[in-house]
PDB file of N, CA and C in Angstrom:
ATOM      1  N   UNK A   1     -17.717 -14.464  29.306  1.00  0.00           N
ATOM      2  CA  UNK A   1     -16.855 -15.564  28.961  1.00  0.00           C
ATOM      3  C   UNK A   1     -17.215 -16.751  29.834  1.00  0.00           C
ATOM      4  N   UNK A   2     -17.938 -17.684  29.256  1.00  0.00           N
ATOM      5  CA  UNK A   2     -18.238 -18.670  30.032  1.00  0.00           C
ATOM      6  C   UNK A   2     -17.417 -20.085  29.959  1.00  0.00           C
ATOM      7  N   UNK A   3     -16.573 -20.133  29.524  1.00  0.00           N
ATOM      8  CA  UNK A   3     -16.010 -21.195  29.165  1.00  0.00           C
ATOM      9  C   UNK A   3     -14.437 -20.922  29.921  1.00  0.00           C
ATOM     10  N   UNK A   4     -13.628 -21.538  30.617  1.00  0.00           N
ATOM     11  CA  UNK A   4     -12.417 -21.103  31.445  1.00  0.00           C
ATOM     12  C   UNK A   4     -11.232 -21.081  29.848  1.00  0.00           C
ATOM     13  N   UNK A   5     -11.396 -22.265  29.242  1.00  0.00           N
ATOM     14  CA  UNK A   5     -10.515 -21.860  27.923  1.00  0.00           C
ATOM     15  C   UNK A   5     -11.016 -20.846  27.481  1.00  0.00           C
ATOM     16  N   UNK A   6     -11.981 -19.970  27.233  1.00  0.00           N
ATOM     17  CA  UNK A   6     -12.034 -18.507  26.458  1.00  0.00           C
ATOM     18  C   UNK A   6     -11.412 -17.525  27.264  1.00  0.00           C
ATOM     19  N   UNK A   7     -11.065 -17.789  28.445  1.00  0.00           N
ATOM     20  CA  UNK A   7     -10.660 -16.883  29.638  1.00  0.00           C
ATOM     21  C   UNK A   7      -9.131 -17.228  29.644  1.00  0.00           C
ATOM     22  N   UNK A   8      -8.731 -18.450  29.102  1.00  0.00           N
ATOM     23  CA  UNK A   8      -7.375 -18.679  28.861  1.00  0.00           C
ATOM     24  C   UNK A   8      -6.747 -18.035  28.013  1.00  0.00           C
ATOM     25  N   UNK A   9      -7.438 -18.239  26.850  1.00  0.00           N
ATOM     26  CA  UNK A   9      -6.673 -17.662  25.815  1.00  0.00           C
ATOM     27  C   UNK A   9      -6.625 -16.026  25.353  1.00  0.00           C
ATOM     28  N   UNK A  10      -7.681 -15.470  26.274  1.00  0.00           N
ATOM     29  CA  UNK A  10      -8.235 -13.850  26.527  1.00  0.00           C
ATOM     30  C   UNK A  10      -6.709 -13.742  27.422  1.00  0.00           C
ATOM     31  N   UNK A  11      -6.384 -14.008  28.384  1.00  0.00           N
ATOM     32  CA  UNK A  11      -5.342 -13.592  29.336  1.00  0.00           C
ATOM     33  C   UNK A  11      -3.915 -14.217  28.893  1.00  0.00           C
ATOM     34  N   UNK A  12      -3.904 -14.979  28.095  1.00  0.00           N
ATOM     35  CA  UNK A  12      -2.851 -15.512  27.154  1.00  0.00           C
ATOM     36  C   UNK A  12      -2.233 -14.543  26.069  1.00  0.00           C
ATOM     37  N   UNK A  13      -3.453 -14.043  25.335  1.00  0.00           N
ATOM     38  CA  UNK A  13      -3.253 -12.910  24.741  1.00  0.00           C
ATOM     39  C   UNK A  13      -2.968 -11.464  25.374  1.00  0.00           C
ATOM     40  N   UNK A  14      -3.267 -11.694  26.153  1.00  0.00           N
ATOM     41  CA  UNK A  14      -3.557  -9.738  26.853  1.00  0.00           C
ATOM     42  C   UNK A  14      -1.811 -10.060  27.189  1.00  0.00           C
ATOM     43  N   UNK A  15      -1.178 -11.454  27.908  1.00  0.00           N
ATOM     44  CA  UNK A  15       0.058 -10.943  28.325  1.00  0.00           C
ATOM     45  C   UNK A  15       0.982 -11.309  26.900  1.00  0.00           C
ATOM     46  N   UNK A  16       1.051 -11.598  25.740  1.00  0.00           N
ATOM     47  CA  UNK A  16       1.255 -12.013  25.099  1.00  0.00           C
ATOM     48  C   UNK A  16       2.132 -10.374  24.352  1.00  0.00           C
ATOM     49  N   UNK A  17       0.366  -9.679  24.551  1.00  0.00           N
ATOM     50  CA  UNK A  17       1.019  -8.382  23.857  1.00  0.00           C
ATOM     51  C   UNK A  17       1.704  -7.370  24.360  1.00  0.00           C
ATOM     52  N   UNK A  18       1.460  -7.355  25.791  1.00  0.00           N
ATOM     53  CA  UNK A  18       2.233  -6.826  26.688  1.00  0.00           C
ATOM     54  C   UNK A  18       3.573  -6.872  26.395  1.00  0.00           C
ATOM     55  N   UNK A  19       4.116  -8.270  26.223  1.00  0.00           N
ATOM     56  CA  UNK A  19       5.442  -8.974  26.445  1.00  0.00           C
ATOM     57  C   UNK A  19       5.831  -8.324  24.911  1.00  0.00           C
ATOM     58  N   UNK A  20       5.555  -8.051  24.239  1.00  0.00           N
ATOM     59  CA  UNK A  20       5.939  -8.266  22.946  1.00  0.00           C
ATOM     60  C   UNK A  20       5.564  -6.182  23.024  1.00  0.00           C
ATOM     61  N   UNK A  21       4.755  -5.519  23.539  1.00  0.00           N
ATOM     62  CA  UNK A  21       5.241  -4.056  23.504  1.00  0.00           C
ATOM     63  C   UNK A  21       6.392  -3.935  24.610  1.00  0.00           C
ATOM     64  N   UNK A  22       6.833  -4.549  25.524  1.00  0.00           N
ATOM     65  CA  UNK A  22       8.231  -4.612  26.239  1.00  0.00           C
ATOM     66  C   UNK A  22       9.159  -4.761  25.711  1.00  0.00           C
ATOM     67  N   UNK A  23       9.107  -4.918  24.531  1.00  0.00           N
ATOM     68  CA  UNK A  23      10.340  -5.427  23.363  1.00  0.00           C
ATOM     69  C   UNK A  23      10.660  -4.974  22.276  1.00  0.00           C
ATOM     70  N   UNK A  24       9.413  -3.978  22.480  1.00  0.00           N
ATOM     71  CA  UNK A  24       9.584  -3.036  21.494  1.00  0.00           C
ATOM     72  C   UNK A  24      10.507  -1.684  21.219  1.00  0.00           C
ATOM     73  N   UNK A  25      10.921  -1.401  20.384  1.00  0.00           N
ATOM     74  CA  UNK A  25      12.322  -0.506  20.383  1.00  0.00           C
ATOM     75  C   UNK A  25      11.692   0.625  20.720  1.00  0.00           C
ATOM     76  N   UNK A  26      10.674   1.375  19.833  1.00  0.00           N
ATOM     77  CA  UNK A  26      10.451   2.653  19.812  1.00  0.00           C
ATOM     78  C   UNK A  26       9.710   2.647  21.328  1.00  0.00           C
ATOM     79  N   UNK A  27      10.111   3.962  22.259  1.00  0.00           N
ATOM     80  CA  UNK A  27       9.296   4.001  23.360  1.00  0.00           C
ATOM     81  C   UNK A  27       7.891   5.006  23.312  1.00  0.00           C
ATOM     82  N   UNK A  28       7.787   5.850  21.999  1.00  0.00           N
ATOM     83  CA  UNK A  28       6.477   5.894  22.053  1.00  0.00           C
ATOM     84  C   UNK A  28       5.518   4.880  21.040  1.00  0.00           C
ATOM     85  N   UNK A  29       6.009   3.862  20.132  1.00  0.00           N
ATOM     86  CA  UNK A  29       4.781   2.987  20.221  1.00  0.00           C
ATOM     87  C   UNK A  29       5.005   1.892  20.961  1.00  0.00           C
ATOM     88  N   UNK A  30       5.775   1.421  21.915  1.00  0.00           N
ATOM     89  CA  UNK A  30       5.646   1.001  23.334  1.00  0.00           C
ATOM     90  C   UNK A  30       4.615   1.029  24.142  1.00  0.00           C
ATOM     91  N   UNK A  31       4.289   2.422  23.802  1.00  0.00           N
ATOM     92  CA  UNK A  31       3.526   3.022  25.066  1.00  0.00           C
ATOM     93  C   UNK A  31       1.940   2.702  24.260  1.00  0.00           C
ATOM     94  N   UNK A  32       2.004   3.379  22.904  1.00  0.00           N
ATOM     95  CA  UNK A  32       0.407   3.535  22.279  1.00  0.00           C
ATOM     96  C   UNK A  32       0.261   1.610  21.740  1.00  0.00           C
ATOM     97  N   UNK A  33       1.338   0.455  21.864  1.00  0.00           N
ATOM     98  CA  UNK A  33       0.380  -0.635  22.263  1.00  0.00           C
ATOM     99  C   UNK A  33      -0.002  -1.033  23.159  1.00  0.00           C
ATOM    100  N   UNK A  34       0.320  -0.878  24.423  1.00  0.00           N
ATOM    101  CA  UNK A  34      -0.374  -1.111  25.759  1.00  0.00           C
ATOM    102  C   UNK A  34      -1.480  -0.002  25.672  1.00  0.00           C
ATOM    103  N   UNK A  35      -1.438   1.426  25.236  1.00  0.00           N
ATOM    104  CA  UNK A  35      -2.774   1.912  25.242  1.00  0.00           C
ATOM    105  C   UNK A  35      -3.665   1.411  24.650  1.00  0.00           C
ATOM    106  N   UNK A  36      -3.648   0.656  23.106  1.00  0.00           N
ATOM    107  CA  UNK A  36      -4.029  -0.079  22.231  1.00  0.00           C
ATOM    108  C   UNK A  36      -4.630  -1.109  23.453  1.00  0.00           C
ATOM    109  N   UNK A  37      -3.898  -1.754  23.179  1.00  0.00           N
ATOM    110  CA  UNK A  37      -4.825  -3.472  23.805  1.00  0.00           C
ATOM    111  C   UNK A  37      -5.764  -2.940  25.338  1.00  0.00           C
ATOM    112  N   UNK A  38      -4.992  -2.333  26.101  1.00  0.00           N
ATOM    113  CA  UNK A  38      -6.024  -1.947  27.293  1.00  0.00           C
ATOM    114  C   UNK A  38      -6.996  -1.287  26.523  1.00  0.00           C
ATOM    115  N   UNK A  39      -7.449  -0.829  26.346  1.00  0.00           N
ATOM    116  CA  UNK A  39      -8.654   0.175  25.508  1.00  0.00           C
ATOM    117  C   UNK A  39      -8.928  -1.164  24.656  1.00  0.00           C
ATOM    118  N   UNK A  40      -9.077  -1.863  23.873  1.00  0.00           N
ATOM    119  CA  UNK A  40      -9.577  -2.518  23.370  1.00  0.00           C
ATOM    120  C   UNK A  40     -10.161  -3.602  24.087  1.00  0.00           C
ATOM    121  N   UNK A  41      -9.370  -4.218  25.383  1.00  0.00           N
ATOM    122  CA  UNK A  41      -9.428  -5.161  26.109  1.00  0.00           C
ATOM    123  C   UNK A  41     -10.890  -4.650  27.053  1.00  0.00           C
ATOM    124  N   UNK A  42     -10.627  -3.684  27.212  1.00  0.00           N
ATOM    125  CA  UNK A  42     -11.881  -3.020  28.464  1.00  0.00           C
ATOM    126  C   UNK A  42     -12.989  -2.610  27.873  1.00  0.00           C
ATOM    127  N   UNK A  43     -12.831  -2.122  26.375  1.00  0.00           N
ATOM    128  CA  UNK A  43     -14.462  -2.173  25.055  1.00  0.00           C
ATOM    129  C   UNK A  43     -15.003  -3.485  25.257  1.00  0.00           C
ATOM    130  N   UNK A  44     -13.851  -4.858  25.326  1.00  0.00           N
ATOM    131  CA  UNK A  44     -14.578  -5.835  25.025  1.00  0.00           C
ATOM    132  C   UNK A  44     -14.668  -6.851  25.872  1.00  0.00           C
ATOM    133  N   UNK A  45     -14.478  -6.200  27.060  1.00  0.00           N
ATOM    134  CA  UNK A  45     -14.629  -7.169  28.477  1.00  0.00           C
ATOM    135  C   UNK A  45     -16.119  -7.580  28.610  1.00  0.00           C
ATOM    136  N   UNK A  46     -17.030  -7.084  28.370  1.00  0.00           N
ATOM    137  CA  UNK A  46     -18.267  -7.492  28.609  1.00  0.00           C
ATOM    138  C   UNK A  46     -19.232  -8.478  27.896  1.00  0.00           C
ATOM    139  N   UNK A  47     -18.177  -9.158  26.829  1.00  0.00           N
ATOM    140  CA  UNK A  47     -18.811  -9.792  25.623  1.00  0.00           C
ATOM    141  C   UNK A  47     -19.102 -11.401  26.324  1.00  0.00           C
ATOM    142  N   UNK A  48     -20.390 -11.644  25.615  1.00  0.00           N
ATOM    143  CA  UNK A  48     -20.585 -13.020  26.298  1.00  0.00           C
ATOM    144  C   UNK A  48     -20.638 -14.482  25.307  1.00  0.00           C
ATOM    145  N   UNK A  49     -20.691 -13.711  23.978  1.00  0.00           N
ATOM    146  CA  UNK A  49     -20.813 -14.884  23.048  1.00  0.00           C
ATOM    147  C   UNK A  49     -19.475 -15.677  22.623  1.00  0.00           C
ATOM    148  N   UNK A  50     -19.725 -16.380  22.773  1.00  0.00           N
ATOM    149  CA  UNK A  50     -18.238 -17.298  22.371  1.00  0.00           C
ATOM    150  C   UNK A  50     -17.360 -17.323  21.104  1.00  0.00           C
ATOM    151  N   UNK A  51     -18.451 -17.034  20.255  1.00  0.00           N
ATOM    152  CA  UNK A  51     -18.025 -16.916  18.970  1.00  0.00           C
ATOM    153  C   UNK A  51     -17.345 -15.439  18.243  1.00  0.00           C
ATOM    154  N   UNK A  52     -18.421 -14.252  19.383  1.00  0.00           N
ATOM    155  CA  UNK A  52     -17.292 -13.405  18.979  1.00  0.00           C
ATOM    156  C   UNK A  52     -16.254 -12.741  19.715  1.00  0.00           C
ATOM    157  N   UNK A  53     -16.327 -13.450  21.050  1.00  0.00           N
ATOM    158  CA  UNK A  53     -14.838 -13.441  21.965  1.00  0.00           C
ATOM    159  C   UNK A  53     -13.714 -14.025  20.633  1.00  0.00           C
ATOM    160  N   UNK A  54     -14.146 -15.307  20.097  1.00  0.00           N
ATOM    161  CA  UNK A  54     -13.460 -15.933  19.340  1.00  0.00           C
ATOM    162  C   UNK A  54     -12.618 -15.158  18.103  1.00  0.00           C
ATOM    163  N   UNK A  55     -13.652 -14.474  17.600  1.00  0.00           N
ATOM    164  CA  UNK A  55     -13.315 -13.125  16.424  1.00  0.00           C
ATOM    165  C   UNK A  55     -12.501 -12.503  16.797  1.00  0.00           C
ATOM    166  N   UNK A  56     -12.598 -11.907  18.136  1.00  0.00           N
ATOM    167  CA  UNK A  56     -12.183 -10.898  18.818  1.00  0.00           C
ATOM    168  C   UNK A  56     -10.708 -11.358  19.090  1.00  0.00           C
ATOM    169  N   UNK A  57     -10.486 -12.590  19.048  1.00  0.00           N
ATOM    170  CA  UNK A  57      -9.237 -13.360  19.718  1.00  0.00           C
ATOM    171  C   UNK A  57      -8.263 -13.319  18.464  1.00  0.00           C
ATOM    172  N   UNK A  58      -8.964 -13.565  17.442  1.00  0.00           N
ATOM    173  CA  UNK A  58      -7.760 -14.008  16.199  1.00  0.00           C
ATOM    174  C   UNK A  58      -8.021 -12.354  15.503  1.00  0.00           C
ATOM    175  N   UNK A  59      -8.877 -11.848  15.800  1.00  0.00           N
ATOM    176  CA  UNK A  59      -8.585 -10.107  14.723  1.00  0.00           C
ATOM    177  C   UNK A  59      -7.378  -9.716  15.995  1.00  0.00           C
ATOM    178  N   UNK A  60      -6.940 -10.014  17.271  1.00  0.00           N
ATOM    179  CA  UNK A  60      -6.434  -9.400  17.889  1.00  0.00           C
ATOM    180  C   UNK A  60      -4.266  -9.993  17.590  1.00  0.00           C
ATOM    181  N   UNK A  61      -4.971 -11.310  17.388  1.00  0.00           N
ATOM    182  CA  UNK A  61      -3.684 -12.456  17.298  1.00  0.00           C
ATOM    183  C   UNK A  61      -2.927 -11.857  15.459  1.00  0.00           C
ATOM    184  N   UNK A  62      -4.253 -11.614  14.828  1.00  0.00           N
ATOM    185  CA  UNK A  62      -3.697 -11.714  13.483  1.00  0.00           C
ATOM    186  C   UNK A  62      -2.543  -9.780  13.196  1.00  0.00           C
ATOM    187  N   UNK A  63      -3.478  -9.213  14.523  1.00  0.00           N
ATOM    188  CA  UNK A  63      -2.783  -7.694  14.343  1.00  0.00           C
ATOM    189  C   UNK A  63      -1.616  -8.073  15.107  1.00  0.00           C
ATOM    190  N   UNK A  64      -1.099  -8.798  15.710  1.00  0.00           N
ATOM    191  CA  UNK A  64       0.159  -8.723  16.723  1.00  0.00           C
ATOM    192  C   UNK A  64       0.923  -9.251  15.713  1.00  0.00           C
ATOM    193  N   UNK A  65       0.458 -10.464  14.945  1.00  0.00           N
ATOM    194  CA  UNK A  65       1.379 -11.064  13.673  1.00  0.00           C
ATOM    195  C   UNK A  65       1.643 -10.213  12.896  1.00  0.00           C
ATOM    196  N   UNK A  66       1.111  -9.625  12.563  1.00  0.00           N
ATOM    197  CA  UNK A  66       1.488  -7.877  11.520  1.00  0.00           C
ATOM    198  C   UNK A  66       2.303  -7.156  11.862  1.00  0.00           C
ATOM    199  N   UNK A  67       2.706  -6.717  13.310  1.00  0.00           N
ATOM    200  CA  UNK A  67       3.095  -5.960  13.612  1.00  0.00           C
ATOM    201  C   UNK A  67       4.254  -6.645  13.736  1.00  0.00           C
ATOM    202  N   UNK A  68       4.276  -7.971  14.482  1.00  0.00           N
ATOM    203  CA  UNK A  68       5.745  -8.132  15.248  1.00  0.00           C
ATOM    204  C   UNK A  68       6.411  -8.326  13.135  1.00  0.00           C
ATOM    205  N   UNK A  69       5.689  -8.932  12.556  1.00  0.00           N
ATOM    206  CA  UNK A  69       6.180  -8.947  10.921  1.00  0.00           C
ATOM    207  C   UNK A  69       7.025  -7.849   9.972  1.00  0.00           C
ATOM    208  N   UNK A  70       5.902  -6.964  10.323  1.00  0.00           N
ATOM    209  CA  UNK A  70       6.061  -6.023   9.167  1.00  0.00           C
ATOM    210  C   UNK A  70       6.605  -4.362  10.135  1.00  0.00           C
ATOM    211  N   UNK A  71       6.971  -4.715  11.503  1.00  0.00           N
ATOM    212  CA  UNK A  71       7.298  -3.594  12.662  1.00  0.00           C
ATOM    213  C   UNK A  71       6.775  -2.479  13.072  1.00  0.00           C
ATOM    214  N   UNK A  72       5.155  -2.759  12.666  1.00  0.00           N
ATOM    215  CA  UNK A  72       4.306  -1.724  12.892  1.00  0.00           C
ATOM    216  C   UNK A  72       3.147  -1.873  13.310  1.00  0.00           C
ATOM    217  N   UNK A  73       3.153  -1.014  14.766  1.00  0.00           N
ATOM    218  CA  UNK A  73       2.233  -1.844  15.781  1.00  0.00           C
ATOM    219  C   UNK A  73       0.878  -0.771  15.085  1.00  0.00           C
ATOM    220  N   UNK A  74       0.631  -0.646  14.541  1.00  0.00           N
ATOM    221  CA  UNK A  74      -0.300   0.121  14.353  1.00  0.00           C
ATOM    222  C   UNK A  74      -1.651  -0.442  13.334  1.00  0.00           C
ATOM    223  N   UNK A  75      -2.672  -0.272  13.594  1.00  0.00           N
ATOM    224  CA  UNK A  75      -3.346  -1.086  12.172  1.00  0.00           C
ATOM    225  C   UNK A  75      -3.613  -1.088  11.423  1.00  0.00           C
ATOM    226  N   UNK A  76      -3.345  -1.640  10.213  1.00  0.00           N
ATOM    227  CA  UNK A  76      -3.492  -1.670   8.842  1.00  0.00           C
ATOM    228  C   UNK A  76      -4.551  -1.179   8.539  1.00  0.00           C
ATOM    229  N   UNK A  77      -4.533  -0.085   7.838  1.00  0.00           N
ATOM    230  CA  UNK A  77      -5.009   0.927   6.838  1.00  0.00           C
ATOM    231  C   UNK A  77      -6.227   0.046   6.168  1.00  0.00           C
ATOM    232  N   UNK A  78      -7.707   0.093   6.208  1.00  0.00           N
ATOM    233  CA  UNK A  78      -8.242  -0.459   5.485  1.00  0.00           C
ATOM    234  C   UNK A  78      -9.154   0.515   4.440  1.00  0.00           C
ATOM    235  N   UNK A  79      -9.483   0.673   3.087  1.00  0.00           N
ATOM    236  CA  UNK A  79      -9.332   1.588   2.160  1.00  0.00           C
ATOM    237  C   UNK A  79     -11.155   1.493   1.801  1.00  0.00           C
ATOM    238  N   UNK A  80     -11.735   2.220   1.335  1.00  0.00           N
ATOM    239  CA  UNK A  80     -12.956   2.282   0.864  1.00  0.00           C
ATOM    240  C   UNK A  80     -13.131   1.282  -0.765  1.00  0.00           C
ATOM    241  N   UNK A  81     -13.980   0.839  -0.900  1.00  0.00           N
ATOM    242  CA  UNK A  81     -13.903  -0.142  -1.883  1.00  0.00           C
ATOM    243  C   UNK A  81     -13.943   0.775  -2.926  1.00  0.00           C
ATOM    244  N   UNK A  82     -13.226   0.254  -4.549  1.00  0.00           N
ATOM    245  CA  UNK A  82     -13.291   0.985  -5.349  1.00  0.00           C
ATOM    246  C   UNK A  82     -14.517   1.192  -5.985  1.00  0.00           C
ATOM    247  N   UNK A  83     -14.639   2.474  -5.916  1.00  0.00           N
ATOM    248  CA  UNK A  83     -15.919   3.303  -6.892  1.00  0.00           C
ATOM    249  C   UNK A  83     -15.535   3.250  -8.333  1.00  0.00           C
ATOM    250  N   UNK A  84     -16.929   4.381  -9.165  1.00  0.00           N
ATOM    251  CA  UNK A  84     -16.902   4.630 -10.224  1.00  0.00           C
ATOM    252  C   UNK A  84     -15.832   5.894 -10.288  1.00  0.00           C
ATOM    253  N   UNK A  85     -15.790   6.642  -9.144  1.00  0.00           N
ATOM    254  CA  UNK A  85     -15.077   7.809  -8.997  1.00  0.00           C
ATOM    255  C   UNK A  85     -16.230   8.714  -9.166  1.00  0.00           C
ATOM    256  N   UNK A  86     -15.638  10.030  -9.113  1.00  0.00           N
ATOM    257  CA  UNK A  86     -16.424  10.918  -9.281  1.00  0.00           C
ATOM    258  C   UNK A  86     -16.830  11.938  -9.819  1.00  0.00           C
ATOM    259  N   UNK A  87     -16.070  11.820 -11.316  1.00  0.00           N
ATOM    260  CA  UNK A  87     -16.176  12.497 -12.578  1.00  0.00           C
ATOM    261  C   UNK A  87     -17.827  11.786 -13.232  1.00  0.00           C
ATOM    262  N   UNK A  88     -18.630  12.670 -13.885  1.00  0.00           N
ATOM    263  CA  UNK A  88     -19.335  11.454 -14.666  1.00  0.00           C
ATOM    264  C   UNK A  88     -18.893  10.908 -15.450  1.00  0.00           C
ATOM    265  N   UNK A  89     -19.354  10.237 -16.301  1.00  0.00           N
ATOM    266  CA  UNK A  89     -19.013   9.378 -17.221  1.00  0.00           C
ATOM    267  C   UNK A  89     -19.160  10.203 -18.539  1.00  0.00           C
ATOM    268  N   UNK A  90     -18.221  10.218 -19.001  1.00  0.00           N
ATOM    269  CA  UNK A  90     -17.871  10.480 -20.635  1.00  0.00           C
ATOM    270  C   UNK A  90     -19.105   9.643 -21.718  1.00  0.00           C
ATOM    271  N   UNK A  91     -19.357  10.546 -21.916  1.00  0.00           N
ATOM    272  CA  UNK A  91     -20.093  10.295 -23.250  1.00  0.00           C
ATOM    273  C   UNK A  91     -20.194  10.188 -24.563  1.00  0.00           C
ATOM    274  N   UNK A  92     -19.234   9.529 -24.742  1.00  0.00           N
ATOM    275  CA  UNK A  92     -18.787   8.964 -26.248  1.00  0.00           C
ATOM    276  C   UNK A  92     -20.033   9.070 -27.059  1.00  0.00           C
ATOM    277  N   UNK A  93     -20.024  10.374 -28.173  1.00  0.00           N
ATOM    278  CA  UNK A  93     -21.155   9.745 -29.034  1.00  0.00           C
ATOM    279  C   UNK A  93     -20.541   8.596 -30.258  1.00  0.00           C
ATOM    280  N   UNK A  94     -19.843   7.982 -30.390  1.00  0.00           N
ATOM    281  CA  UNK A  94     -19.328   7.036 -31.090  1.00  0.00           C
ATOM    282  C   UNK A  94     -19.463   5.748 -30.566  1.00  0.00           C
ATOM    283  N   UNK A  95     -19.707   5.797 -29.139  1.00  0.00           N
ATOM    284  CA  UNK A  95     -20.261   3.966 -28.113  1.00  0.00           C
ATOM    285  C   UNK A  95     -21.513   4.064 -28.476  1.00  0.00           C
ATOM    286  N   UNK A  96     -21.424   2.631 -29.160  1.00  0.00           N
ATOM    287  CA  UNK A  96     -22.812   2.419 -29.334  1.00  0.00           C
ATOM    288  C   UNK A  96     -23.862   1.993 -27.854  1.00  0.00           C
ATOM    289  N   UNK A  97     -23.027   2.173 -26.707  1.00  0.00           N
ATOM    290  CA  UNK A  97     -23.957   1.944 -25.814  1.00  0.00           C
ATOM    291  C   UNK A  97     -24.507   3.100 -24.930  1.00  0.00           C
ATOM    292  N   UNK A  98     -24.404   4.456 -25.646  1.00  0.00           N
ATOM    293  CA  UNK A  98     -24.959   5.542 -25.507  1.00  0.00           C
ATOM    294  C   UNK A  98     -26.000   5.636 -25.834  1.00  0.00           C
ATOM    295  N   UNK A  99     -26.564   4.859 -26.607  1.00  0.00           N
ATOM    296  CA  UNK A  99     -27.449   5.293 -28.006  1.00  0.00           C
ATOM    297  C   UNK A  99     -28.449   4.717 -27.078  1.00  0.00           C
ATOM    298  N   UNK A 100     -29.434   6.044 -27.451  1.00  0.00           N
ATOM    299  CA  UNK A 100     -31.045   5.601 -26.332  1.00  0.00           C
ATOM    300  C   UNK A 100     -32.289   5.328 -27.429  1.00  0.00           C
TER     301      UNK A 100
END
């Protein structure tokens, strides 16, 4: 982090979420967001590019908005893109786009 504002807003955030798992009702996900952000915070202490400290700043800002939102500190479920599935495909001999 070479810039003292990337170091601002890195320690802005780190107490940000702190303050906001202190306030949290349930005392075990209390506990697993401070495990959360420390463990994430200490993966990504060593990063030097600005741009993806920067990433790193708003994927971190945009999960605290989720949570303090929707009351779940946990992170959103992200799903495998939809396939064809995994039946084959039916073979209509009546589609004409069977026809070889």
């Amino acid at each position: 982090m070479s810039l003292p504002s990337t170091r601002t807003k890195v320690l802005y955030l780190y107490r940000r979420i702190f303050r906001m798992a202190n306030q949290w009702e349930k005392p075990t996900e209390k506990e697993d967001i401070r495990t959360e952000a420390r463990i994430s915070f200490r993966r990504n202490k060593d990063l030097k590019d600005v741009t993806e400290i920067d990433e790193k700043i708003e994927e971190a800002r945009s999960r605290m908005l989720l949570a303090l939102h929707y009351k779940i500190p946990y992170p959103k479920k992200s799903y495998a893109p939809k396939s064809q599935g995994v039946m084959p495909a039916h073979n209509d001999p009546n589609n004409e786009a069977n026809i070889n």
